[in-house]
PDB file of N, CA and C in Angstrom:
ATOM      1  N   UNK A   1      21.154 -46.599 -10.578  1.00  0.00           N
ATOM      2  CA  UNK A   1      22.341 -46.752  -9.766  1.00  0.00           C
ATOM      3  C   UNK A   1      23.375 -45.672 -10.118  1.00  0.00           C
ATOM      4  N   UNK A   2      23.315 -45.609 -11.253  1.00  0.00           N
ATOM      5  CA  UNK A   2      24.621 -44.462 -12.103  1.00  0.00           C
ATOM      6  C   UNK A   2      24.145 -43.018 -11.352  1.00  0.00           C
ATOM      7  N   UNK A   3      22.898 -42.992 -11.301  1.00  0.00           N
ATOM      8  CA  UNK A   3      22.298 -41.540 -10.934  1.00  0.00           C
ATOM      9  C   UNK A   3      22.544 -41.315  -9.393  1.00  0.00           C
ATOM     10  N   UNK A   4      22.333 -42.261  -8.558  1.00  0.00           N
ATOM     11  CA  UNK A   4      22.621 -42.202  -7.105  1.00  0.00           C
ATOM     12  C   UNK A   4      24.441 -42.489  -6.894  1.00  0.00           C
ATOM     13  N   UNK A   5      24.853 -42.757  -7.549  1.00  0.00           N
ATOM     14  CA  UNK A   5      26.127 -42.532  -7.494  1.00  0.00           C
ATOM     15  C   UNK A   5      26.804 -40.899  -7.665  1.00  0.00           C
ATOM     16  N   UNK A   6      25.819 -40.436  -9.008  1.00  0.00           N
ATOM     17  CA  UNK A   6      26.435 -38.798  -9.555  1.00  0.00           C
ATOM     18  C   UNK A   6      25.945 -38.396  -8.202  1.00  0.00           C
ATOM     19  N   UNK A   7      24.797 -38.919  -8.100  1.00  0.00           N
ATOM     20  CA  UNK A   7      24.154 -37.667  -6.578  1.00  0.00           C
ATOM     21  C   UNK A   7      25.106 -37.491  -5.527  1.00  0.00           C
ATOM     22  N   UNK A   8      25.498 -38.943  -5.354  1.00  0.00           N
ATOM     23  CA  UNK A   8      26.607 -38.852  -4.019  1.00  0.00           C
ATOM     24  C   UNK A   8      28.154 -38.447  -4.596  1.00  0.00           C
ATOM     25  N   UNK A   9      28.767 -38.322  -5.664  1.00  0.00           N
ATOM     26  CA  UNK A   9      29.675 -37.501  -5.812  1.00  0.00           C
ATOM     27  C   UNK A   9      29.706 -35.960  -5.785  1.00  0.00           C
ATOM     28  N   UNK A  10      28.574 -35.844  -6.969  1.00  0.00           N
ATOM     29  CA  UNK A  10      28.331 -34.477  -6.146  1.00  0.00           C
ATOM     30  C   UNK A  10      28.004 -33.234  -4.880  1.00  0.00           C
ATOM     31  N   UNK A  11      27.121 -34.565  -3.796  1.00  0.00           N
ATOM     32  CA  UNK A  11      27.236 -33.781  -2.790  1.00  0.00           C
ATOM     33  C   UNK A  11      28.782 -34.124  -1.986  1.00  0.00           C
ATOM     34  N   UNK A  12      29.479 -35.127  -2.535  1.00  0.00           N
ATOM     35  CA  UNK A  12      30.634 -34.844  -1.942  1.00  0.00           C
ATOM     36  C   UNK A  12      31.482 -34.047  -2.128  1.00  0.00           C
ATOM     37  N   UNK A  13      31.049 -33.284  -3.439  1.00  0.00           N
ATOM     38  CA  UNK A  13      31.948 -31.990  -3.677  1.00  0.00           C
ATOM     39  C   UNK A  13      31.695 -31.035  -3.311  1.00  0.00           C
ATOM     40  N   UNK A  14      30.257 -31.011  -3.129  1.00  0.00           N
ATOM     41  CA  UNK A  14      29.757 -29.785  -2.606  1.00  0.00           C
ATOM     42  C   UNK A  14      30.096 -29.558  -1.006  1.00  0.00           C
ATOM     43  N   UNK A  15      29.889 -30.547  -0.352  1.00  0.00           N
ATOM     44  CA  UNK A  15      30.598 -31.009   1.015  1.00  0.00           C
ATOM     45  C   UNK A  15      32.046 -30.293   1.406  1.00  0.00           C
ATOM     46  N   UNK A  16      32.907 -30.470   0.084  1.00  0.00           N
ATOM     47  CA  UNK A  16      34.279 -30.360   0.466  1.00  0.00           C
ATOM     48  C   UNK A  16      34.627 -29.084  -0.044  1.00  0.00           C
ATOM     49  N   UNK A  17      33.668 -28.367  -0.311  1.00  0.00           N
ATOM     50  CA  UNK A  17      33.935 -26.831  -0.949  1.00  0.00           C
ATOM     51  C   UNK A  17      33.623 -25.713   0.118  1.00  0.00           C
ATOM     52  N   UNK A  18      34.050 -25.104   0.649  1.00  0.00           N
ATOM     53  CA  UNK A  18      33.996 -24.604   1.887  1.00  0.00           C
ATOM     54  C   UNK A  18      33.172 -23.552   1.513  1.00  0.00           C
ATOM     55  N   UNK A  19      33.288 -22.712   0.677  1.00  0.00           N
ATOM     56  CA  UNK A  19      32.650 -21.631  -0.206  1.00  0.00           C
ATOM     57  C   UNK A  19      30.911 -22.225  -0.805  1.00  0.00           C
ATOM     58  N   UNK A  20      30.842 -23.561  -1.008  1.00  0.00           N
ATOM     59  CA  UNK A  20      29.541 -23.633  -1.073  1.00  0.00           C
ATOM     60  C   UNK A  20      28.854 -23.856   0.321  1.00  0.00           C
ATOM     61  N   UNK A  21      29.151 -24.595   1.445  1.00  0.00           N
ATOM     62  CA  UNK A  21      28.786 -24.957   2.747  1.00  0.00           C
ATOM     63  C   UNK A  21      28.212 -23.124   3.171  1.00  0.00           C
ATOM     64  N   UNK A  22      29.110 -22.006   2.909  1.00  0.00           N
ATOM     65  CA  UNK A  22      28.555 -20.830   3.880  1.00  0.00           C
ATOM     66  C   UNK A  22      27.370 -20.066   2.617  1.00  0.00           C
ATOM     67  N   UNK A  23      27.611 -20.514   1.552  1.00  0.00           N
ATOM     68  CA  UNK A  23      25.882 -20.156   0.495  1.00  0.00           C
ATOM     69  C   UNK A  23      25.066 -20.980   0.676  1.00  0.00           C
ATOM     70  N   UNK A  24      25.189 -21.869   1.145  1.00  0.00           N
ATOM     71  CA  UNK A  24      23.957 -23.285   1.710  1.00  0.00           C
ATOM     72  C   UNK A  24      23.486 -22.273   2.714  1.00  0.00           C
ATOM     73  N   UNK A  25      24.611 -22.234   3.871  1.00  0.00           N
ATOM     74  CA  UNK A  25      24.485 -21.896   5.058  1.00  0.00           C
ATOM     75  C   UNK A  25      23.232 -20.551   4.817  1.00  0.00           C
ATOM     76  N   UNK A  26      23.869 -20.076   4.034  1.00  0.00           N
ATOM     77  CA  UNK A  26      23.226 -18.191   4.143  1.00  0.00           C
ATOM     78  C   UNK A  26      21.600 -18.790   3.288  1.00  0.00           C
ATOM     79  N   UNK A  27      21.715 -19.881   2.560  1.00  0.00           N
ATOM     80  CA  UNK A  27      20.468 -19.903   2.095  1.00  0.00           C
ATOM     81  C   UNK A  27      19.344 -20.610   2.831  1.00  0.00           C
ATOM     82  N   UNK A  28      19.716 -21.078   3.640  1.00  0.00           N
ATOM     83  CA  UNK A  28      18.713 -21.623   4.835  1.00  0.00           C
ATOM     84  C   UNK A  28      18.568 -20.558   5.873  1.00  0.00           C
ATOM     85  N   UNK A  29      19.342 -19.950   6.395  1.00  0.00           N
ATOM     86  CA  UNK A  29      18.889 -18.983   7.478  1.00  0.00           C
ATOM     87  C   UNK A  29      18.274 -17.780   6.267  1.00  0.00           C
ATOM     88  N   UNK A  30      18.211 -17.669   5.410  1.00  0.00           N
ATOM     89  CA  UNK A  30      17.297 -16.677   4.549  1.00  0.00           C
ATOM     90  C   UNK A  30      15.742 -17.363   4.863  1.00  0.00           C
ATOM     91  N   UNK A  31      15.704 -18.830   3.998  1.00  0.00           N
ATOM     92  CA  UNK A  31      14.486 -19.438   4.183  1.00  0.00           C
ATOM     93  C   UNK A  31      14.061 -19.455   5.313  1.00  0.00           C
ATOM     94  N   UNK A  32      14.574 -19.774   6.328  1.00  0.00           N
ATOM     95  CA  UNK A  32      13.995 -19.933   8.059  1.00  0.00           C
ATOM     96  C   UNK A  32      13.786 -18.479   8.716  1.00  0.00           C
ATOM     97  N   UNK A  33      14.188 -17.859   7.744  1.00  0.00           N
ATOM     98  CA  UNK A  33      13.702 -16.192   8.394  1.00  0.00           C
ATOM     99  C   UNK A  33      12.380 -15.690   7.332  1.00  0.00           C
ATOM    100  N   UNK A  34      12.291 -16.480   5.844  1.00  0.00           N
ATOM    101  CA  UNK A  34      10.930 -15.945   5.430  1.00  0.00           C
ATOM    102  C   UNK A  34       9.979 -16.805   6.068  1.00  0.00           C
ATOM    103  N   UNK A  35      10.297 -18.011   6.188  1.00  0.00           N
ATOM    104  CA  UNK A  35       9.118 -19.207   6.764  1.00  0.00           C
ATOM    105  C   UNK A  35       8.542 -18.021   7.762  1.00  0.00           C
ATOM    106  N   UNK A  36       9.494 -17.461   9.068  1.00  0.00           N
ATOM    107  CA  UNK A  36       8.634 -17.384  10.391  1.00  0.00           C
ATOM    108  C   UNK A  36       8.129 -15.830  10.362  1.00  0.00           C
ATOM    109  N   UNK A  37       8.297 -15.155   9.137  1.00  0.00           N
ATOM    110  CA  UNK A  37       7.528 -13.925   8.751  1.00  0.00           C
ATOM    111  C   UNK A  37       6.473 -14.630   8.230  1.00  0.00           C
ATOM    112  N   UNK A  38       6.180 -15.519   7.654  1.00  0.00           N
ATOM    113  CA  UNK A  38       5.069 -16.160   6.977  1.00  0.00           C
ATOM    114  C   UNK A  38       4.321 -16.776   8.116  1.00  0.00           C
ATOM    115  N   UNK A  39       4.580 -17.046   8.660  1.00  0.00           N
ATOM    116  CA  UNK A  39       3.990 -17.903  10.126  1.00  0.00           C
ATOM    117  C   UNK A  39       3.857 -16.996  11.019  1.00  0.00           C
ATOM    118  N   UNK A  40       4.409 -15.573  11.328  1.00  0.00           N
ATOM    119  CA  UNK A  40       4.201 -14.670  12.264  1.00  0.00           C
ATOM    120  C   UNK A  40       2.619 -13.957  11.352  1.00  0.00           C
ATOM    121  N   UNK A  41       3.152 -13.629  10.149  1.00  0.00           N
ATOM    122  CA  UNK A  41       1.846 -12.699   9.805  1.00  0.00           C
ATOM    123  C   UNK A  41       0.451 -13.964   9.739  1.00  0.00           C
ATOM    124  N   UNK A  42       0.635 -14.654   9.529  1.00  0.00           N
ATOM    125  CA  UNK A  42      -0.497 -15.896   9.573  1.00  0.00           C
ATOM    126  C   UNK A  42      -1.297 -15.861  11.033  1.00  0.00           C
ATOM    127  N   UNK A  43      -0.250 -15.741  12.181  1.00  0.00           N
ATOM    128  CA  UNK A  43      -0.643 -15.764  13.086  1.00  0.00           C
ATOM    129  C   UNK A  43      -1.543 -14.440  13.795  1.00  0.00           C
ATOM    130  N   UNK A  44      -1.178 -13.229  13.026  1.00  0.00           N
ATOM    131  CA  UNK A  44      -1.549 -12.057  13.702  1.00  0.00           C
ATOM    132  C   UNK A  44      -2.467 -11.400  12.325  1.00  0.00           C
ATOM    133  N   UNK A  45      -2.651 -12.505  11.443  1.00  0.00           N
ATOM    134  CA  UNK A  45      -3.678 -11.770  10.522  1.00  0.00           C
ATOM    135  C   UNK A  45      -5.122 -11.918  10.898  1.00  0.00           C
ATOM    136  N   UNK A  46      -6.021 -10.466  10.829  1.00  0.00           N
ATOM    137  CA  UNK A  46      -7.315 -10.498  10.911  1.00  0.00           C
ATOM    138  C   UNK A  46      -8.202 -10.534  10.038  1.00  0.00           C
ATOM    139  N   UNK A  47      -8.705 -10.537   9.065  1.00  0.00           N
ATOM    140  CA  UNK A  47      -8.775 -10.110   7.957  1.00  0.00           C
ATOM    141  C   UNK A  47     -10.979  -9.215   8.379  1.00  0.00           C
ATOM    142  N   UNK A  48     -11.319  -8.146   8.071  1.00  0.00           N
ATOM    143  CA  UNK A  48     -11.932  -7.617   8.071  1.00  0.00           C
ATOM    144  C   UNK A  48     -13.513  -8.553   8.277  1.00  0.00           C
ATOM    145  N   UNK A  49     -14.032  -7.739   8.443  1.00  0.00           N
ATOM    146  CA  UNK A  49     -15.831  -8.535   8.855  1.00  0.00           C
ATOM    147  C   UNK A  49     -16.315 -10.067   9.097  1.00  0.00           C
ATOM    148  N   UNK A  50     -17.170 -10.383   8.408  1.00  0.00           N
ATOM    149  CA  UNK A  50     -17.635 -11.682   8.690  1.00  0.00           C
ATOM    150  C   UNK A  50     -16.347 -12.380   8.151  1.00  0.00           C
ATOM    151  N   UNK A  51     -15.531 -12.083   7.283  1.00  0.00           N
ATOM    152  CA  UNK A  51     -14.018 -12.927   7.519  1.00  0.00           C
ATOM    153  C   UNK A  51     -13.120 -13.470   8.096  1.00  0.00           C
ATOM    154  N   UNK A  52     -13.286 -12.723   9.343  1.00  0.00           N
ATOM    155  CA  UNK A  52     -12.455 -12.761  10.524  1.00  0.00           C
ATOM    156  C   UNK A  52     -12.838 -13.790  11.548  1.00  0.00           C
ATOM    157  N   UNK A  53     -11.918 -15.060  12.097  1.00  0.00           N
ATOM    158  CA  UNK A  53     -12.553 -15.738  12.785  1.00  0.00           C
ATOM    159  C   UNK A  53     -13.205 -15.803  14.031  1.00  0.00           C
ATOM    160  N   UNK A  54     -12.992 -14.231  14.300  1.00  0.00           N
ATOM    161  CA  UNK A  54     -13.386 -13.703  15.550  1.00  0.00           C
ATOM    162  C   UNK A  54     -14.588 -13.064  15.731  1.00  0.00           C
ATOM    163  N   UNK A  55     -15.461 -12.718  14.436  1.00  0.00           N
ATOM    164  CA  UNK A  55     -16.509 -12.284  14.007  1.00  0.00           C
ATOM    165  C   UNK A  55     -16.026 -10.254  14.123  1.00  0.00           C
ATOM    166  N   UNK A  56     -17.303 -10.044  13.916  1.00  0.00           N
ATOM    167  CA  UNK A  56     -16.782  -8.694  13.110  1.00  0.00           C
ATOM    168  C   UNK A  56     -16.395  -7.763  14.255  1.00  0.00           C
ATOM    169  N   UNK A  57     -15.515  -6.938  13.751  1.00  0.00           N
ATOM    170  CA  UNK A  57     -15.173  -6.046  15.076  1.00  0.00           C
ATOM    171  C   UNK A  57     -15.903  -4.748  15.624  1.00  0.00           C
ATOM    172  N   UNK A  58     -16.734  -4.378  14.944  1.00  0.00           N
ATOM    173  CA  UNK A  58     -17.841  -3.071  15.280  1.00  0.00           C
ATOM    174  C   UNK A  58     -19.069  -3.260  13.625  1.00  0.00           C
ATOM    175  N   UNK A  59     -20.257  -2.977  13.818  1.00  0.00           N
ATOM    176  CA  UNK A  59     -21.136  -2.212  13.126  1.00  0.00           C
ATOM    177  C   UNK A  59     -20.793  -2.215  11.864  1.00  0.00           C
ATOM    178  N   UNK A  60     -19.835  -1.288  11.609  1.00  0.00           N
ATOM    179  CA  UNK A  60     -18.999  -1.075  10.500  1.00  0.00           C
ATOM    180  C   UNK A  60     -17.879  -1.296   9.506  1.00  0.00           C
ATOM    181  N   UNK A  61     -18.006  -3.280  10.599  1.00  0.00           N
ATOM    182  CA  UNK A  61     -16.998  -3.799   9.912  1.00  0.00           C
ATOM    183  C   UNK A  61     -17.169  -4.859   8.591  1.00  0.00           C
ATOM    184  N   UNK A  62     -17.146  -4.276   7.751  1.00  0.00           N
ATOM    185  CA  UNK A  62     -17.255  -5.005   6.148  1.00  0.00           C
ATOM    186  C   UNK A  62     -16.134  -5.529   5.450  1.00  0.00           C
ATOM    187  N   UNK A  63     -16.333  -6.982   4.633  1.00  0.00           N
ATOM    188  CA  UNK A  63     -15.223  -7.270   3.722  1.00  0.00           C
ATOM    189  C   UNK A  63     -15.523  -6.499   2.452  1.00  0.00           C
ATOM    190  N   UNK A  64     -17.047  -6.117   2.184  1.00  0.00           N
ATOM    191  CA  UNK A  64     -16.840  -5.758   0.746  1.00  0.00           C
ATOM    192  C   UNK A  64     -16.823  -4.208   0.945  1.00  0.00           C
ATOM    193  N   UNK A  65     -16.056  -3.463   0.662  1.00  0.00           N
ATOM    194  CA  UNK A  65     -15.418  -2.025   0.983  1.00  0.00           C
ATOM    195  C   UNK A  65     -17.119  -0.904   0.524  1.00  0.00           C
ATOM    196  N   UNK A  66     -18.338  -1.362  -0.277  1.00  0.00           N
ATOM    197  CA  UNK A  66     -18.675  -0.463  -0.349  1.00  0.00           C
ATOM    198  C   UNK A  66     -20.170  -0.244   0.295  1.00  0.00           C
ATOM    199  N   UNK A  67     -20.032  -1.449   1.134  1.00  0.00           N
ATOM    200  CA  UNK A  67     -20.702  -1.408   2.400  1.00  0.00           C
ATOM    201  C   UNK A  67     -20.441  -0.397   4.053  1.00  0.00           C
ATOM    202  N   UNK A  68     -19.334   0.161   3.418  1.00  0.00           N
ATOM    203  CA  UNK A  68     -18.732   0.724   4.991  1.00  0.00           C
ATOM    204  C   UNK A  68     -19.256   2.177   4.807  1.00  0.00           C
ATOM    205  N   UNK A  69     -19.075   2.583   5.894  1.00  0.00           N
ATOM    206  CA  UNK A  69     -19.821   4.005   5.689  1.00  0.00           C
ATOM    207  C   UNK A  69     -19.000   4.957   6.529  1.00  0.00           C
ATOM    208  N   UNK A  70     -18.514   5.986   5.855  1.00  0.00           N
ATOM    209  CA  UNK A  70     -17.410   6.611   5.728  1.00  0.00           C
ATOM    210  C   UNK A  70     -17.361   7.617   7.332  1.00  0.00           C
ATOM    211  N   UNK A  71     -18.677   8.014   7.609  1.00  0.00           N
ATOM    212  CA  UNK A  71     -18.165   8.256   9.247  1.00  0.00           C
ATOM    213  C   UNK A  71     -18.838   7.180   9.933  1.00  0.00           C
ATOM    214  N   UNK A  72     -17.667   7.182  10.807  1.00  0.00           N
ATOM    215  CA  UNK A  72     -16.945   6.190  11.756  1.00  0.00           C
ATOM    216  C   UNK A  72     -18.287   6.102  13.031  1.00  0.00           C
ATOM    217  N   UNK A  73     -18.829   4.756  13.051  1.00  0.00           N
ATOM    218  CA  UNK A  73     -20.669   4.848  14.061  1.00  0.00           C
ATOM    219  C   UNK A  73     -19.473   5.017  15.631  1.00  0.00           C
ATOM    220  N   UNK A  74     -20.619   5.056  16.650  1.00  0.00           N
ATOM    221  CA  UNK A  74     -20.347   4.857  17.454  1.00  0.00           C
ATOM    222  C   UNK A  74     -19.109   2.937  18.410  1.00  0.00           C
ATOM    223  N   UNK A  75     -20.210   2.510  17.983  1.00  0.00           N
ATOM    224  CA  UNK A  75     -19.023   0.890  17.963  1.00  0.00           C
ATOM    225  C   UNK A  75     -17.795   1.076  17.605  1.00  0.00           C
ATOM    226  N   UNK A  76     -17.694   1.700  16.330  1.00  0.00           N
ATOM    227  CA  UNK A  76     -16.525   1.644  15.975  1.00  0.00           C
ATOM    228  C   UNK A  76     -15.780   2.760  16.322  1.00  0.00           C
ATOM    229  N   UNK A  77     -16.125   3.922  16.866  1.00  0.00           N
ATOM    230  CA  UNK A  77     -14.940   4.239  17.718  1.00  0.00           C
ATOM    231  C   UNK A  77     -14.551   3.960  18.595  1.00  0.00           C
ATOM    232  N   UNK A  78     -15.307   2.863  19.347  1.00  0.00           N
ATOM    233  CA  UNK A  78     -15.200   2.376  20.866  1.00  0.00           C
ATOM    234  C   UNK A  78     -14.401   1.057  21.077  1.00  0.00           C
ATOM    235  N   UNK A  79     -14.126   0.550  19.727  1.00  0.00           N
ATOM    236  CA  UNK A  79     -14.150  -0.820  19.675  1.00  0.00           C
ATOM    237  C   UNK A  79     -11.850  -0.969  19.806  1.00  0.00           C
ATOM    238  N   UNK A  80     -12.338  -2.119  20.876  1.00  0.00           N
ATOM    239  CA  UNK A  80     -10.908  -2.132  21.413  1.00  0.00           C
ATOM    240  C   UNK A  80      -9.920  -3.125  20.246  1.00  0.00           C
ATOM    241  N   UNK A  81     -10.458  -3.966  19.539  1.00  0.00           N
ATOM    242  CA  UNK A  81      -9.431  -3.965  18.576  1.00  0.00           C
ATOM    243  C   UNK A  81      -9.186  -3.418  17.617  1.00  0.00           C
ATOM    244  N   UNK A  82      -7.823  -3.737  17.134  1.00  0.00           N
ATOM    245  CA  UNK A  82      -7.324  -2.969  16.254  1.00  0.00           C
ATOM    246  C   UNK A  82      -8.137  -3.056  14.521  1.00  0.00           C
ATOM    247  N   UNK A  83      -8.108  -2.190  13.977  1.00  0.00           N
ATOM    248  CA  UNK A  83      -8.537  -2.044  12.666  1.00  0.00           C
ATOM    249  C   UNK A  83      -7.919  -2.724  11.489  1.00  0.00           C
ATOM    250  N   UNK A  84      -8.890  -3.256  10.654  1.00  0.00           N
ATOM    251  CA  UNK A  84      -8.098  -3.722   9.622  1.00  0.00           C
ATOM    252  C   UNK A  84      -7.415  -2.977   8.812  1.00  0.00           C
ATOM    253  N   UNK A  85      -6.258  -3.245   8.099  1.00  0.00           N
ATOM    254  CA  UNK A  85      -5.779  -2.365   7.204  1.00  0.00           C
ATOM    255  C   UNK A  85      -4.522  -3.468   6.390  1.00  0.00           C
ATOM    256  N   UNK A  86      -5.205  -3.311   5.252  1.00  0.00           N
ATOM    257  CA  UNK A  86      -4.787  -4.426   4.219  1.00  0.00           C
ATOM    258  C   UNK A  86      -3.374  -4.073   3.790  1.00  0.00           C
ATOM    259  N   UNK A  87      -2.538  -4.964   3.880  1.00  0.00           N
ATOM    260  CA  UNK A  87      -0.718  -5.196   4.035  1.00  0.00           C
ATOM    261  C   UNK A  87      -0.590  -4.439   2.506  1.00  0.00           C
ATOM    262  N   UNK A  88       0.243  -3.951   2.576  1.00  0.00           N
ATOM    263  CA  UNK A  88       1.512  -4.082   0.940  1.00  0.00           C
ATOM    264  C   UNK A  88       2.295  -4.178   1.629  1.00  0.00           C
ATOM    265  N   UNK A  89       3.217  -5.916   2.199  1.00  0.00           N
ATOM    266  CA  UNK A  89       3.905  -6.073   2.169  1.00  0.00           C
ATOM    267  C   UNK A  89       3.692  -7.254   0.843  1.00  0.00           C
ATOM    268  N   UNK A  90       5.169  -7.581   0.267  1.00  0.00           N
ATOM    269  CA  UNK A  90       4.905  -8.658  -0.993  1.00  0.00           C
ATOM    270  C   UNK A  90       4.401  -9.846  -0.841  1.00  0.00           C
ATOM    271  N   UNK A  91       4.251 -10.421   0.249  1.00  0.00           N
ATOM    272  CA  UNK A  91       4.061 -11.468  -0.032  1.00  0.00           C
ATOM    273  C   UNK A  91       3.002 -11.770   1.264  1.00  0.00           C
ATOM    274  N   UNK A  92       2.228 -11.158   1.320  1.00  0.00           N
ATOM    275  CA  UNK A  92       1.163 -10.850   2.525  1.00  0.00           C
ATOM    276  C   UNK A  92      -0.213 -11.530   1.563  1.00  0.00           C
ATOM    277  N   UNK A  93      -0.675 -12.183   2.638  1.00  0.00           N
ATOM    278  CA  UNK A  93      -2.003 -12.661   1.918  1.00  0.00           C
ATOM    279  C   UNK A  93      -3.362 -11.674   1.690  1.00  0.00           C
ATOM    280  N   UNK A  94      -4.093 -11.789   0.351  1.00  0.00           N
ATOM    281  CA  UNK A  94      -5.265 -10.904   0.339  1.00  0.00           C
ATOM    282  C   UNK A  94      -6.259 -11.853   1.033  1.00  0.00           C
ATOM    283  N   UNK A  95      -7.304 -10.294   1.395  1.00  0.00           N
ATOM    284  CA  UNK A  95      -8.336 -10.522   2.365  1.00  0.00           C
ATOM    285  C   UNK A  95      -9.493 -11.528   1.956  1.00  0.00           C
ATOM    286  N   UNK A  96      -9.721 -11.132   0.650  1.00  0.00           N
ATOM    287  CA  UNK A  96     -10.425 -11.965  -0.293  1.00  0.00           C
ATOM    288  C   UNK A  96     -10.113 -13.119  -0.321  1.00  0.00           C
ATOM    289  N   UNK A  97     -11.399 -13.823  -0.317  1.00  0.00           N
ATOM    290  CA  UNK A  97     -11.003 -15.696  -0.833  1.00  0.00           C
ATOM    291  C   UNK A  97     -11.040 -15.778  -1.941  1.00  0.00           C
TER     292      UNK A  97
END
């Protein structure tokens, strides 16, 4: 009871502090802008060969890198989607399971 009491004094201070309400504020529209980078790249990730839920995109499409063969077959210059090419962004998922 003592503890749900501190809880509710404290968010009543935090409530009445105008200066914490716009760092709340700024810290949720931070989170709701990494969530839908996380949910955008989720959505538009392919990830290379039999990985991909779309199955492989040409001949020459491999997850394990030393299967690929360095000139480019015919399929795969023809082939209308786009190529894999593994993110460095930070927090981008690897291709690997």
């Amino acid at each position: 009871m003592i503890k749900m009491l501190n809880n509710g004094r404290n968010n009543l201070m935090f409530d009445q502090n105008p200066e914490a309400k716009e760092i709340n504020a700024k810290l949720d529209q931070l989170y709701y802008k990494e969530l839908a980078r996380r949910v955008d790249r989720e959505k538009t990730y392919d990830p290379p060969g039999e990985l991909s839920k779309y199955g492989k995109r040409h001949d020459n499409d491999f997850s394990e890198i030393s299967k690929i063969s360095i000139i480019p077959t015919k399929e795969e210059i023809l082939c209308e989607r786009p190529p894999f090419l593994p993110s460095s962004l930070r927090y981008a998922s690897h291709f690997l399971p």
